[in-house]
PDB file of N, CA and C in Angstrom:
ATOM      1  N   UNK A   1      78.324  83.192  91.804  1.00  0.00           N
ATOM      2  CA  UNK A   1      79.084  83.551  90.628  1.00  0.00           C
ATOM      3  C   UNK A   1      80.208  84.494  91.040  1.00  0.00           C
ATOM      4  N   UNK A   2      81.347  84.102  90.782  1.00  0.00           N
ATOM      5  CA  UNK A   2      82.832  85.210  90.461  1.00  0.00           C
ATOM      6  C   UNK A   2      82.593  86.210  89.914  1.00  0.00           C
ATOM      7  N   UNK A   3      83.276  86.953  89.976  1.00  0.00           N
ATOM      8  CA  UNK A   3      83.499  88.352  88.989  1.00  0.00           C
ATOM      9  C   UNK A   3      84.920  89.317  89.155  1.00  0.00           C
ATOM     10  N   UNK A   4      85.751  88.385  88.951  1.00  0.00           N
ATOM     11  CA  UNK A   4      87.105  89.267  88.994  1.00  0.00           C
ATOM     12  C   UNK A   4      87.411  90.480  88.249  1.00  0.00           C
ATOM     13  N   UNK A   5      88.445  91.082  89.486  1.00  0.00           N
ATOM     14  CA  UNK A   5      88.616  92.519  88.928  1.00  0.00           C
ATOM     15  C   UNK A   5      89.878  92.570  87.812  1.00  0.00           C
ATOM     16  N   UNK A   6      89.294  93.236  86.689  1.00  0.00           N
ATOM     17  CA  UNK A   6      89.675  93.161  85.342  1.00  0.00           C
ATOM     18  C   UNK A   6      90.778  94.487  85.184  1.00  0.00           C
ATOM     19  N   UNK A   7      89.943  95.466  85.542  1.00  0.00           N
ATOM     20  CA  UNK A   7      90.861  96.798  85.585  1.00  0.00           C
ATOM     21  C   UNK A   7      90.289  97.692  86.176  1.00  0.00           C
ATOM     22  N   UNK A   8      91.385  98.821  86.432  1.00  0.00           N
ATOM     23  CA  UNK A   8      90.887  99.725  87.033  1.00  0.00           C
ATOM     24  C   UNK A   8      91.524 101.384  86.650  1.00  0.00           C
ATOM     25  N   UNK A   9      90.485 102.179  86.459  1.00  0.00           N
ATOM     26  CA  UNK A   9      90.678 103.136  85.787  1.00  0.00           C
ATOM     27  C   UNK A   9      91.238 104.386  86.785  1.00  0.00           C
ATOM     28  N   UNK A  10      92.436 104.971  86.023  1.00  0.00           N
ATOM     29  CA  UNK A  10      92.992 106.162  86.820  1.00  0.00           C
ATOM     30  C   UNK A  10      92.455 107.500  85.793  1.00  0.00           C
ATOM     31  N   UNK A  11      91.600 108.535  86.707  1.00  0.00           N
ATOM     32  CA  UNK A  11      91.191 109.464  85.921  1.00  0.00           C
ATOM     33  C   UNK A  11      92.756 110.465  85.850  1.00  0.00           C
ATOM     34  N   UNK A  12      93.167 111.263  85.025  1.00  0.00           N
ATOM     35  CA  UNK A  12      94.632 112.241  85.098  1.00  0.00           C
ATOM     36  C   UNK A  12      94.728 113.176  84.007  1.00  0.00           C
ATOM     37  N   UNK A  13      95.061 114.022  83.940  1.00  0.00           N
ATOM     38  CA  UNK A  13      95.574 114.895  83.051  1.00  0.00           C
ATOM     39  C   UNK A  13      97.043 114.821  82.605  1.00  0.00           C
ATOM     40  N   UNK A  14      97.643 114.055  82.834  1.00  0.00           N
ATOM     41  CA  UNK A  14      98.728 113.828  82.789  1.00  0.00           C
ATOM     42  C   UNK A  14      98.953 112.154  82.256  1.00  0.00           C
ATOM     43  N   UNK A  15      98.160 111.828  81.337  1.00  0.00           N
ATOM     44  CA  UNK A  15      98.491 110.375  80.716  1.00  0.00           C
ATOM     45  C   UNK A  15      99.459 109.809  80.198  1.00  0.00           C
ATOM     46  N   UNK A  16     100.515 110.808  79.450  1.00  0.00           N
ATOM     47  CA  UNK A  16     101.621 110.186  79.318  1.00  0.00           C
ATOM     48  C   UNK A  16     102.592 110.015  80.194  1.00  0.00           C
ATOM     49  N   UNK A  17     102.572 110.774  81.134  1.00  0.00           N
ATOM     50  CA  UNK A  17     103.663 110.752  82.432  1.00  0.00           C
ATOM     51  C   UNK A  17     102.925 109.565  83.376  1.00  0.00           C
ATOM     52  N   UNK A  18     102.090 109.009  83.397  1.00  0.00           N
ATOM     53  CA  UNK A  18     101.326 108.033  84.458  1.00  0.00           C
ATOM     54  C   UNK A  18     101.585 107.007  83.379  1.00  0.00           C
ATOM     55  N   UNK A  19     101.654 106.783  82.364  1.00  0.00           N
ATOM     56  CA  UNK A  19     101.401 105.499  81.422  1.00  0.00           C
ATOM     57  C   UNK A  19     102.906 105.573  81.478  1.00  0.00           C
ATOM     58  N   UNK A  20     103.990 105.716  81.109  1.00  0.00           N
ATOM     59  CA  UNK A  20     105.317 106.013  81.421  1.00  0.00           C
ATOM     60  C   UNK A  20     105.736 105.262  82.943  1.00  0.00           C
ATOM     61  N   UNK A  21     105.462 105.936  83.948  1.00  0.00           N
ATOM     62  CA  UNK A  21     105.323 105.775  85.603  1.00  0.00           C
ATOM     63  C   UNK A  21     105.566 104.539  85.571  1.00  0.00           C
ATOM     64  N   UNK A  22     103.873 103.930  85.360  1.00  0.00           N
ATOM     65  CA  UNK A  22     103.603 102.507  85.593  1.00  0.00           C
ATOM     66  C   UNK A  22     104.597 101.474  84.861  1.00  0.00           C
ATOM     67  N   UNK A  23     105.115 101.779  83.602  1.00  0.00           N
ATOM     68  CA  UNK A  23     105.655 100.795  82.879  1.00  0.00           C
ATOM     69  C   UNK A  23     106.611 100.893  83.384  1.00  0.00           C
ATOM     70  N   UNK A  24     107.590 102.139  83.921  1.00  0.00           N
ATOM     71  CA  UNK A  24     109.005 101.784  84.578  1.00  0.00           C
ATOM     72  C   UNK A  24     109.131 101.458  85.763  1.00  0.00           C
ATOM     73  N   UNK A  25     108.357 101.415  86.412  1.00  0.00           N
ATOM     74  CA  UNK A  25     108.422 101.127  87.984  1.00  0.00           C
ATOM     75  C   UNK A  25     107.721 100.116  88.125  1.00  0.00           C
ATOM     76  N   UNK A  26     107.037  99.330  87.159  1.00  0.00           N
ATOM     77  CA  UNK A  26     105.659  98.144  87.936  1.00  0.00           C
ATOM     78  C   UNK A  26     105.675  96.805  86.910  1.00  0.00           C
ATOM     79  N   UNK A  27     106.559  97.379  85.535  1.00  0.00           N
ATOM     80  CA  UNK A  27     106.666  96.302  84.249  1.00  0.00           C
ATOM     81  C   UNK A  27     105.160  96.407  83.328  1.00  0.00           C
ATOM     82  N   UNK A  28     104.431  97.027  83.554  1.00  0.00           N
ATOM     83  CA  UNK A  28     103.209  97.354  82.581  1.00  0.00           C
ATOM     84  C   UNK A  28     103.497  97.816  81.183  1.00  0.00           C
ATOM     85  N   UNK A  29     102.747  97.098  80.340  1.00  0.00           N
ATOM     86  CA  UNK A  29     103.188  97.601  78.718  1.00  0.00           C
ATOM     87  C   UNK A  29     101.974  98.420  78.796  1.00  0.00           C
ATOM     88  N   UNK A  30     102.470  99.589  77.851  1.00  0.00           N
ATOM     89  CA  UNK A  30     101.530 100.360  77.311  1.00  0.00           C
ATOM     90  C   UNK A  30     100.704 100.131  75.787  1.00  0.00           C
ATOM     91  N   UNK A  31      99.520 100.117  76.325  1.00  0.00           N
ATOM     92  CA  UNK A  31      98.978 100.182  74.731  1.00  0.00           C
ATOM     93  C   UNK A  31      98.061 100.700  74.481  1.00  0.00           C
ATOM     94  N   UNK A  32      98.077 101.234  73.088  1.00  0.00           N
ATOM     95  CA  UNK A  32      96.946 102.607  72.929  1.00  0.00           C
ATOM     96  C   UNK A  32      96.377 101.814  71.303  1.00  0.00           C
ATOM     97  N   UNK A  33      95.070 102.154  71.778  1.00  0.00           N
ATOM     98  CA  UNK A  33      93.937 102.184  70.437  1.00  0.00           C
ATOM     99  C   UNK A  33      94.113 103.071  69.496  1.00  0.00           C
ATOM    100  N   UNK A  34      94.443 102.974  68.742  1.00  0.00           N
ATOM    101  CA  UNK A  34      94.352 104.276  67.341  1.00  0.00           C
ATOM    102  C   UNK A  34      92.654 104.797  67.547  1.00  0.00           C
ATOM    103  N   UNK A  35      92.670 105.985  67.902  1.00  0.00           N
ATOM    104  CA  UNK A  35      91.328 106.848  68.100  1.00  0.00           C
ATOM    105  C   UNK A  35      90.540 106.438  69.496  1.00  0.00           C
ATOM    106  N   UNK A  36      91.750 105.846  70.154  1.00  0.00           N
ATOM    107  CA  UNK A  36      90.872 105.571  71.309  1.00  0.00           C
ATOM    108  C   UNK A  36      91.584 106.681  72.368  1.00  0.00           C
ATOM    109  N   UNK A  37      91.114 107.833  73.198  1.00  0.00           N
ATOM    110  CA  UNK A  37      91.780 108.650  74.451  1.00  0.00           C
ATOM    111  C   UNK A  37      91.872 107.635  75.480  1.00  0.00           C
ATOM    112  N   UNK A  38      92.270 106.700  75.909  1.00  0.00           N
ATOM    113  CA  UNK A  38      92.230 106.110  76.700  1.00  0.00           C
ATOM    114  C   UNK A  38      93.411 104.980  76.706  1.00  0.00           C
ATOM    115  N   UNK A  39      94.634 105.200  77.575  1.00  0.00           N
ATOM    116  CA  UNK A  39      95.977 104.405  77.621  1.00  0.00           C
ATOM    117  C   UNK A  39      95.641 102.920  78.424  1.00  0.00           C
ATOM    118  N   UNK A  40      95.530 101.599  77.567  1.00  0.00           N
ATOM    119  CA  UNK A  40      95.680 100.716  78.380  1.00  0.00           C
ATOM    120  C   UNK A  40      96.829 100.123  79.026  1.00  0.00           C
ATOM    121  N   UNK A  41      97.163  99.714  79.977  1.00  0.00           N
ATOM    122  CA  UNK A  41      98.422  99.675  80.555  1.00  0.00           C
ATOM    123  C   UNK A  41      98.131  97.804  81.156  1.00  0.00           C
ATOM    124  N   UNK A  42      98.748  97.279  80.464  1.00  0.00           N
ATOM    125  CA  UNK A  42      98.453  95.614  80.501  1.00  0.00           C
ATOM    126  C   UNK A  42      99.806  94.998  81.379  1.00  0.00           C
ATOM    127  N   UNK A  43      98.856  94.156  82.252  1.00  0.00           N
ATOM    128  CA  UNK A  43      99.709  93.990  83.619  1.00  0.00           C
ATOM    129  C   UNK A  43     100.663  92.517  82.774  1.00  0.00           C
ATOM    130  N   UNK A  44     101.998  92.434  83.754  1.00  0.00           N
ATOM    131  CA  UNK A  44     102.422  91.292  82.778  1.00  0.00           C
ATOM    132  C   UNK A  44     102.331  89.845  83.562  1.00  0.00           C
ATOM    133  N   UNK A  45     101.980  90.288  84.449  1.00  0.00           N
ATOM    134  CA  UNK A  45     101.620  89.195  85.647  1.00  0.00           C
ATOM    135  C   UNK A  45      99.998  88.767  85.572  1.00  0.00           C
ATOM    136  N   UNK A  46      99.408  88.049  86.649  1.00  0.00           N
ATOM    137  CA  UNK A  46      97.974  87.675  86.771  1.00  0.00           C
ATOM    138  C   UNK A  46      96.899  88.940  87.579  1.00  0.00           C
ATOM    139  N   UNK A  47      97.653  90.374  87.634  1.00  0.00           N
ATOM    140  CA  UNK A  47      97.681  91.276  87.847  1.00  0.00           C
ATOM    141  C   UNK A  47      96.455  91.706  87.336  1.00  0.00           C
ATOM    142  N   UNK A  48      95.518  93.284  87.506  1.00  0.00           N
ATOM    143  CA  UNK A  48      94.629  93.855  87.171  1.00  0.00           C
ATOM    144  C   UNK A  48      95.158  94.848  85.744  1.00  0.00           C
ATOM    145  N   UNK A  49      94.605  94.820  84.802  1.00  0.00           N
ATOM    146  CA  UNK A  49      95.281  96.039  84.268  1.00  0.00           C
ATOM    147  C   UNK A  49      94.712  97.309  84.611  1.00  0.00           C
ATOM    148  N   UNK A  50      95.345  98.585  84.451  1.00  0.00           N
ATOM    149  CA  UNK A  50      95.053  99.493  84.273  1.00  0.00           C
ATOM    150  C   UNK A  50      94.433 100.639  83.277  1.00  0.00           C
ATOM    151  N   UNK A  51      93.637 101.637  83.585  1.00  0.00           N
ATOM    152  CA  UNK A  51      92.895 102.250  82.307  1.00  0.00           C
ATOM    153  C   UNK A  51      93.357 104.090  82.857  1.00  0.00           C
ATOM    154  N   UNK A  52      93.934 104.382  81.897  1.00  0.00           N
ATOM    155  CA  UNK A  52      94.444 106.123  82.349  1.00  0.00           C
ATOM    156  C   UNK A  52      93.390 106.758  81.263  1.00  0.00           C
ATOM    157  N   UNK A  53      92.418 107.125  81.684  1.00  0.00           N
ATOM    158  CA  UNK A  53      91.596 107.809  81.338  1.00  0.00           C
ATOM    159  C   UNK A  53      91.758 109.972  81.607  1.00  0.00           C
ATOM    160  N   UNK A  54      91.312 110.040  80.560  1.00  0.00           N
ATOM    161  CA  UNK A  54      91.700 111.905  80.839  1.00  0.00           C
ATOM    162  C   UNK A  54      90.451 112.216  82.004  1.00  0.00           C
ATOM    163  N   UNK A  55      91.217 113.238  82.481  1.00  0.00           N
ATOM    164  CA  UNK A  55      90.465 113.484  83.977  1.00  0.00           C
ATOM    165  C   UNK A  55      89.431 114.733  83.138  1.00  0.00           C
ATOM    166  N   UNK A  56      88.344 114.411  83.952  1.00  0.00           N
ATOM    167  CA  UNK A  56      86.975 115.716  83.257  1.00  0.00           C
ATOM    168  C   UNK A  56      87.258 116.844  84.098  1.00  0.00           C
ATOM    169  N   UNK A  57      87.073 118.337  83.338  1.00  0.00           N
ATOM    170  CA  UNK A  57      87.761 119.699  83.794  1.00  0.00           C
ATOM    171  C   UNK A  57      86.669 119.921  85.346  1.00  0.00           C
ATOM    172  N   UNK A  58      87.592 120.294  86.103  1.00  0.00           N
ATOM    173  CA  UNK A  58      87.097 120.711  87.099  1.00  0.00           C
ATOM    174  C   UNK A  58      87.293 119.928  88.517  1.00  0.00           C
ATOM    175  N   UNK A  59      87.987 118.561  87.663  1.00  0.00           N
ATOM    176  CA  UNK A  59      88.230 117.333  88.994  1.00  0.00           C
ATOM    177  C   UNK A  59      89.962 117.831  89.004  1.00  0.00           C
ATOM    178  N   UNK A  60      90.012 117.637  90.519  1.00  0.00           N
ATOM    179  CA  UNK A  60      91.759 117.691  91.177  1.00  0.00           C
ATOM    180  C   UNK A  60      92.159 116.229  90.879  1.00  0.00           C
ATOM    181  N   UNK A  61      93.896 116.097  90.223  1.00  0.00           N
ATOM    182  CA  UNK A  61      94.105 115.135  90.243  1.00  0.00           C
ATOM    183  C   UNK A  61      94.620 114.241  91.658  1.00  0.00           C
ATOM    184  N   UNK A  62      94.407 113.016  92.289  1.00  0.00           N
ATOM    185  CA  UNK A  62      94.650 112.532  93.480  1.00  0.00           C
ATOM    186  C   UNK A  62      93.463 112.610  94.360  1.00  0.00           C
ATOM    187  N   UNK A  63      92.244 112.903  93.967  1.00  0.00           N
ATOM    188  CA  UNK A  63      91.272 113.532  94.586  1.00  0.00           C
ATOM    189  C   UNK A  63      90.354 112.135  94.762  1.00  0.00           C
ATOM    190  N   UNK A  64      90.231 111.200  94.520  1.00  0.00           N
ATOM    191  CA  UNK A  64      89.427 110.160  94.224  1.00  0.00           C
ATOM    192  C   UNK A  64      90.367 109.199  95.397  1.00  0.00           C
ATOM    193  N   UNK A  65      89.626 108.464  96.609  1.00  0.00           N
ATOM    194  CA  UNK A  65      90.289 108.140  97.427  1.00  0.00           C
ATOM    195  C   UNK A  65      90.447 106.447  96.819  1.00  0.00           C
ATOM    196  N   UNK A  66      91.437 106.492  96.481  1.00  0.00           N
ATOM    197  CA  UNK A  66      91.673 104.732  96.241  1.00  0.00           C
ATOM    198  C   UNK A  66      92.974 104.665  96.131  1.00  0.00           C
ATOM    199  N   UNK A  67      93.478 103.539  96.013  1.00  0.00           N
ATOM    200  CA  UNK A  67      94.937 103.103  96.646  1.00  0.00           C
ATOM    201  C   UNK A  67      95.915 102.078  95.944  1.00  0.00           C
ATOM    202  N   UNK A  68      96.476 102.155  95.238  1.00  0.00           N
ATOM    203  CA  UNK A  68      96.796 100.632  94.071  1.00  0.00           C
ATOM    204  C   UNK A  68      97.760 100.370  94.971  1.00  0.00           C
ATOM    205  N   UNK A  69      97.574  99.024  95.166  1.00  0.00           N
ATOM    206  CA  UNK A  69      98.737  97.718  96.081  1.00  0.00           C
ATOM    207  C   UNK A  69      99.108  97.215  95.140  1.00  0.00           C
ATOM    208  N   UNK A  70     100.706  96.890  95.004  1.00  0.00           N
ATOM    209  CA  UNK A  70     101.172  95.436  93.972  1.00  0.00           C
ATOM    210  C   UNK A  70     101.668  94.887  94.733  1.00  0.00           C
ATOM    211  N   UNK A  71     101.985  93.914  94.599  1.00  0.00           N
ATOM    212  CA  UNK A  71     102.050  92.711  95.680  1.00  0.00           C
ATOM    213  C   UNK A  71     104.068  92.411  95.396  1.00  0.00           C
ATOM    214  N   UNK A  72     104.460  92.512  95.727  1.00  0.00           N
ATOM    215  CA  UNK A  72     105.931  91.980  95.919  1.00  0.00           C
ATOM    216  C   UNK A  72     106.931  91.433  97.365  1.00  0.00           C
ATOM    217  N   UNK A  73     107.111  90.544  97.118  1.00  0.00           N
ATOM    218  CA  UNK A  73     107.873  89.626  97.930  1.00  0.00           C
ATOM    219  C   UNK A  73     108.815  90.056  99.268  1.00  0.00           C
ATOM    220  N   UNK A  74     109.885  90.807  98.381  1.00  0.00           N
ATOM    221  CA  UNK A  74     110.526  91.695  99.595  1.00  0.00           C
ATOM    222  C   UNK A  74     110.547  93.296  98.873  1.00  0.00           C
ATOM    223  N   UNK A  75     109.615  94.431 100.081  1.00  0.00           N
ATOM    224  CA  UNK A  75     108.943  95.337 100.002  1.00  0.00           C
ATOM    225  C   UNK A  75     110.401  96.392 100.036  1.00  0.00           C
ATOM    226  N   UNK A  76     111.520  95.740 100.558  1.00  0.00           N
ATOM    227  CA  UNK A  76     112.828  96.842 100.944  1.00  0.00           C
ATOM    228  C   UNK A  76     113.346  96.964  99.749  1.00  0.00           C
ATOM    229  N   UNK A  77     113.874  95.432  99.185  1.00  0.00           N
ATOM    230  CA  UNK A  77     114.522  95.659  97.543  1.00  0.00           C
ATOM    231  C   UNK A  77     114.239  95.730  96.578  1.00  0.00           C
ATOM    232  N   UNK A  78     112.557  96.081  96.787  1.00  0.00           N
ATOM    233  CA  UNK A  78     111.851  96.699  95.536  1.00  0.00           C
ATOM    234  C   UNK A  78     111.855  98.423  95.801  1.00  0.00           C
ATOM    235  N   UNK A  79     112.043  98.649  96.609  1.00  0.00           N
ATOM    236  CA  UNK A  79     112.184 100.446  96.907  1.00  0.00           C
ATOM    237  C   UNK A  79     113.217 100.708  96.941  1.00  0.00           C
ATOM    238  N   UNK A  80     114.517  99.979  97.211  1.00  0.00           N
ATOM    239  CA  UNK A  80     115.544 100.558  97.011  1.00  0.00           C
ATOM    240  C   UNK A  80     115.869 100.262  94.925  1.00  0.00           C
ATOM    241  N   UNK A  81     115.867  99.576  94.589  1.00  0.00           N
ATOM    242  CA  UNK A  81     115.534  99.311  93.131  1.00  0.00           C
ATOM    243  C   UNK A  81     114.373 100.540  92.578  1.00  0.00           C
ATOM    244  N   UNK A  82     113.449 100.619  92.933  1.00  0.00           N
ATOM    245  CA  UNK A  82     112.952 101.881  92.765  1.00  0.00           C
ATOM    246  C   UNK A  82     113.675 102.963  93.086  1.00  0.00           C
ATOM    247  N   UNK A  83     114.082 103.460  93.999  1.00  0.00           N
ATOM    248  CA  UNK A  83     114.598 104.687  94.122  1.00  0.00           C
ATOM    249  C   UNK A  83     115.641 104.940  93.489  1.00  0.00           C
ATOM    250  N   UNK A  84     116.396 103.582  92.877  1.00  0.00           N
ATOM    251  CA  UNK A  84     117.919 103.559  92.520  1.00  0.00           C
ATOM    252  C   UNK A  84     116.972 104.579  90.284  1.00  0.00           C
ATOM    253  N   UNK A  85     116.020 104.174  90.146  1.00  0.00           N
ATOM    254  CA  UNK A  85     115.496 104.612  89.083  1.00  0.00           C
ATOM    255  C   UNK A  85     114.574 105.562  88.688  1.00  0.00           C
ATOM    256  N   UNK A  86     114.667 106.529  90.682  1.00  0.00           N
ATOM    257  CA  UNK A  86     113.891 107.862  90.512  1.00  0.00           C
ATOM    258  C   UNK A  86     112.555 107.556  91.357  1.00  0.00           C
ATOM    259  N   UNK A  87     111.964 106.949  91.750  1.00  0.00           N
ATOM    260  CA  UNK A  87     110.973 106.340  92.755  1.00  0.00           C
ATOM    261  C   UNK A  87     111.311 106.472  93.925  1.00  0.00           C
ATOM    262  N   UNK A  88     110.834 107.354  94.799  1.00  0.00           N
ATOM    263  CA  UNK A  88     110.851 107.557  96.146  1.00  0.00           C
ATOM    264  C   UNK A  88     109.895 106.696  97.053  1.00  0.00           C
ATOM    265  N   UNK A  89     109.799 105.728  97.735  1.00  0.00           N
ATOM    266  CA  UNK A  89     108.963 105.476  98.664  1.00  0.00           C
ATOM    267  C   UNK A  89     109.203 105.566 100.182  1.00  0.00           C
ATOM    268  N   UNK A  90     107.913 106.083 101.166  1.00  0.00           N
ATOM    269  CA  UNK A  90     108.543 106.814 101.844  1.00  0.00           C
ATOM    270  C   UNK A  90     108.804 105.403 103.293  1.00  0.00           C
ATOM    271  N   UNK A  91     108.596 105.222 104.288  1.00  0.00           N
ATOM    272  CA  UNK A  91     108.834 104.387 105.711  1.00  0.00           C
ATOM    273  C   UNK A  91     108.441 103.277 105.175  1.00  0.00           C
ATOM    274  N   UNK A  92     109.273 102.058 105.467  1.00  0.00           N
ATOM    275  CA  UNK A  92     108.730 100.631 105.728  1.00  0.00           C
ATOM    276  C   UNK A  92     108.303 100.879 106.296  1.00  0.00           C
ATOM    277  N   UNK A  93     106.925  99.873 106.314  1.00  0.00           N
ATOM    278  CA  UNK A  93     106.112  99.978 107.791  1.00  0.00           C
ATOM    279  C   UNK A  93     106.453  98.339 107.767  1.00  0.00           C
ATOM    280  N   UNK A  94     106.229  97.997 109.047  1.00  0.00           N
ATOM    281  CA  UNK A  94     106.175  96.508 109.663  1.00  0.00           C
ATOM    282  C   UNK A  94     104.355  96.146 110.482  1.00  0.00           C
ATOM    283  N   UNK A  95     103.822  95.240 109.830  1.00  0.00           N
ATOM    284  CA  UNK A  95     102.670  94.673 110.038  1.00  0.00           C
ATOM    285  C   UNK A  95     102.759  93.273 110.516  1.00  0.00           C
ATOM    286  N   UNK A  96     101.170  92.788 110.275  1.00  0.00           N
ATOM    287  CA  UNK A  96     101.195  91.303 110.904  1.00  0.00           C
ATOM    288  C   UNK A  96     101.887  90.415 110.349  1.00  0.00           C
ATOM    289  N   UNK A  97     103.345  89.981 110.250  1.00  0.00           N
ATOM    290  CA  UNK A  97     104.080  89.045 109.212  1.00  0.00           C
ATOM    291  C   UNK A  97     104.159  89.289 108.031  1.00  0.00           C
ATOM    292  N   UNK A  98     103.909  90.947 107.659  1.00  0.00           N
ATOM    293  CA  UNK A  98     104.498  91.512 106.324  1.00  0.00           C
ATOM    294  C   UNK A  98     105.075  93.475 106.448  1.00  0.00           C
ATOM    295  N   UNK A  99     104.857  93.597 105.339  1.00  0.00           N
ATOM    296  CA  UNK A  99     105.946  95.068 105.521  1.00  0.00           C
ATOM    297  C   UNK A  99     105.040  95.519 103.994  1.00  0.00           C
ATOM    298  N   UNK A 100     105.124  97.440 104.254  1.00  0.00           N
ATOM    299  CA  UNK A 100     104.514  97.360 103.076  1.00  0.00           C
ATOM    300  C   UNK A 100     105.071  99.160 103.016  1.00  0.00           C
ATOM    301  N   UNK A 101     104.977  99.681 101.814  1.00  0.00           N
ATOM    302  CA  UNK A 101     105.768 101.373 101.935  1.00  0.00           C
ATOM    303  C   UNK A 101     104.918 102.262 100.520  1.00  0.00           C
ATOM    304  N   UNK A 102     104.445 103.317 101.052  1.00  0.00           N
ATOM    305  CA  UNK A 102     103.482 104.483 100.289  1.00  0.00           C
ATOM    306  C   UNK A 102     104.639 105.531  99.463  1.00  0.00           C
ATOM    307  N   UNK A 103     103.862 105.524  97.992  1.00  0.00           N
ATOM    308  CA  UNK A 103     104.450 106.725  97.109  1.00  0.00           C
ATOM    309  C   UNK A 103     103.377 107.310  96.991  1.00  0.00           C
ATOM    310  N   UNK A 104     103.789 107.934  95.668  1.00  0.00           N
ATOM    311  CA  UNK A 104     102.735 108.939  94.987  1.00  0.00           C
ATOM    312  C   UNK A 104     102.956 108.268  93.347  1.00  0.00           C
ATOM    313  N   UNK A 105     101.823 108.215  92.679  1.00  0.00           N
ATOM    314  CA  UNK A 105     102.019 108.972  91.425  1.00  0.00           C
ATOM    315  C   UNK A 105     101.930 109.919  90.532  1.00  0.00           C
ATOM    316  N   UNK A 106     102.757 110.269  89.121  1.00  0.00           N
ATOM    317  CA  UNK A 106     102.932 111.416  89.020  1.00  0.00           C
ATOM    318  C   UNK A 106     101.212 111.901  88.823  1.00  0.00           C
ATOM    319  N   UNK A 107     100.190 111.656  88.775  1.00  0.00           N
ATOM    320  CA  UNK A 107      98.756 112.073  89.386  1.00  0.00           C
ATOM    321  C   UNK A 107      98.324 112.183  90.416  1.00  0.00           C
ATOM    322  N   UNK A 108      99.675 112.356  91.382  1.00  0.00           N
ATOM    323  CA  UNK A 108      98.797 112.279  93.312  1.00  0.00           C
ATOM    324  C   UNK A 108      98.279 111.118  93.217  1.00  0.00           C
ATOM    325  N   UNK A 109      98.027 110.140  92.890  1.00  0.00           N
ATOM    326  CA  UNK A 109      97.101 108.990  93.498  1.00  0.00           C
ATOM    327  C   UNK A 109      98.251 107.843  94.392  1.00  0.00           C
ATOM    328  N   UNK A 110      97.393 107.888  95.657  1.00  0.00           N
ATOM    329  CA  UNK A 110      98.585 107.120  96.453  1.00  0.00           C
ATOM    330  C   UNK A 110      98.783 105.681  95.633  1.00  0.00           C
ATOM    331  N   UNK A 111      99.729 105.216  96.180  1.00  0.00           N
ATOM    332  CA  UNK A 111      99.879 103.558  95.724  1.00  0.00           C
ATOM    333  C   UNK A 111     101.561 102.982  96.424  1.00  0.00           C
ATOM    334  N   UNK A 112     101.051 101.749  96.502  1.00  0.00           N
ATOM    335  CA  UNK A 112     101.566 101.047  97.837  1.00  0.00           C
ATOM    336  C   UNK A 112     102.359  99.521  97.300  1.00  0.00           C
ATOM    337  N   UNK A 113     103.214  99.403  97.750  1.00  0.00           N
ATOM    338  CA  UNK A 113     103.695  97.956  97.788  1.00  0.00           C
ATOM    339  C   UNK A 113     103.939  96.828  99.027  1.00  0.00           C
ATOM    340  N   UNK A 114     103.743  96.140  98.698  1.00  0.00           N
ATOM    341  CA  UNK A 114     103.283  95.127  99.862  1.00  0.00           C
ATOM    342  C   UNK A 114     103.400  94.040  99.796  1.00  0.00           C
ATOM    343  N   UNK A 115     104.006  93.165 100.736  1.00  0.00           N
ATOM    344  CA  UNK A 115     104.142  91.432 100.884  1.00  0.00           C
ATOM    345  C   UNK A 115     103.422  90.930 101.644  1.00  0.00           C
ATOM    346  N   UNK A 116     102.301  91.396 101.787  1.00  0.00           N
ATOM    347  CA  UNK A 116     101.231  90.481 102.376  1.00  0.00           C
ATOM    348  C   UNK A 116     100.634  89.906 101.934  1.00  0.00           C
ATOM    349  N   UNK A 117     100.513  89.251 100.758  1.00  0.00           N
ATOM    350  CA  UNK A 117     100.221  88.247 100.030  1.00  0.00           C
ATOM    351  C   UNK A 117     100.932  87.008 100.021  1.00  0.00           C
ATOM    352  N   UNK A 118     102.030  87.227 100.647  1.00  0.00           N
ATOM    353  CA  UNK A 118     103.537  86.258 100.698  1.00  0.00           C
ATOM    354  C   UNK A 118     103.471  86.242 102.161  1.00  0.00           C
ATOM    355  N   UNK A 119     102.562  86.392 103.119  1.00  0.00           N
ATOM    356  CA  UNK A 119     103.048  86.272 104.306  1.00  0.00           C
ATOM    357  C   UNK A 119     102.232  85.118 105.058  1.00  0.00           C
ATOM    358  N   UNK A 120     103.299  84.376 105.824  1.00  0.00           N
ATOM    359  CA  UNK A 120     103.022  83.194 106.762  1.00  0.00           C
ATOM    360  C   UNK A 120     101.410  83.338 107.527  1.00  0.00           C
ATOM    361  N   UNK A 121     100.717  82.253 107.071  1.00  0.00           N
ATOM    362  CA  UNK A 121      99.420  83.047 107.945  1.00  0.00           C
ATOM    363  C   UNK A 121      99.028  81.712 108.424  1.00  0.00           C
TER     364      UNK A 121
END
């Protein structure tokens, strides 16, 4: 039996600046439950969505080691397009027949873009 991954939850204190983040830099709509604390962020692709959940007192934000990859084609003119809109990402790196480059979000949690999904194998 399958069991695809549906979503994945970012704990933060900072939910409107991360629900914001994602939608300008990644195309994610935001949508919120009336009485629900919890920002769903709905991918517009075949993508995972996301869940920005409020972080419980006493946790550091970025502290939880995990890593969000989105998958894009060419990894250079999506960072320069990012940066042209406030998105810093830092070194291409060059891998086995793909390329892939590390930010931050505004919660410290790393996250990465990458064409290795698109690469000759």
């Amino acid at each position: 039996m399958s069991a695809p991954l549906g979503r994945i939850i970012i704990y933060t204190k900072r939910l409107e600046e991360v629900a914001e983040f994602y939608r300008k830099y990644f195309g994610f709509e935001i949508l919120r439950l009336e009485g629900d604390r919890i920002i769903e962020l709905v991918s517009q692709s075949a993508g995972s969505n996301i869940l920005l959940h409020p972080m419980a007192a006493g946790r550091e934000e970025g502290q939880t080691l995990v890593k969000l990859v989105f998958d894009v084609e060419d990894v250079a003119a999506f960072c320069r397009d990012a940066e042209n809109r406030g998105l810093k990402f830092g070194t291409i790196h060059q891998a086995d027949g793909y390329s892939f480059a590390n930010a931050k979000d505004p919660a410290k949690n790393s996250i990465s873009v990458s064409s290795r999904l698109f690469a000759k194998r």
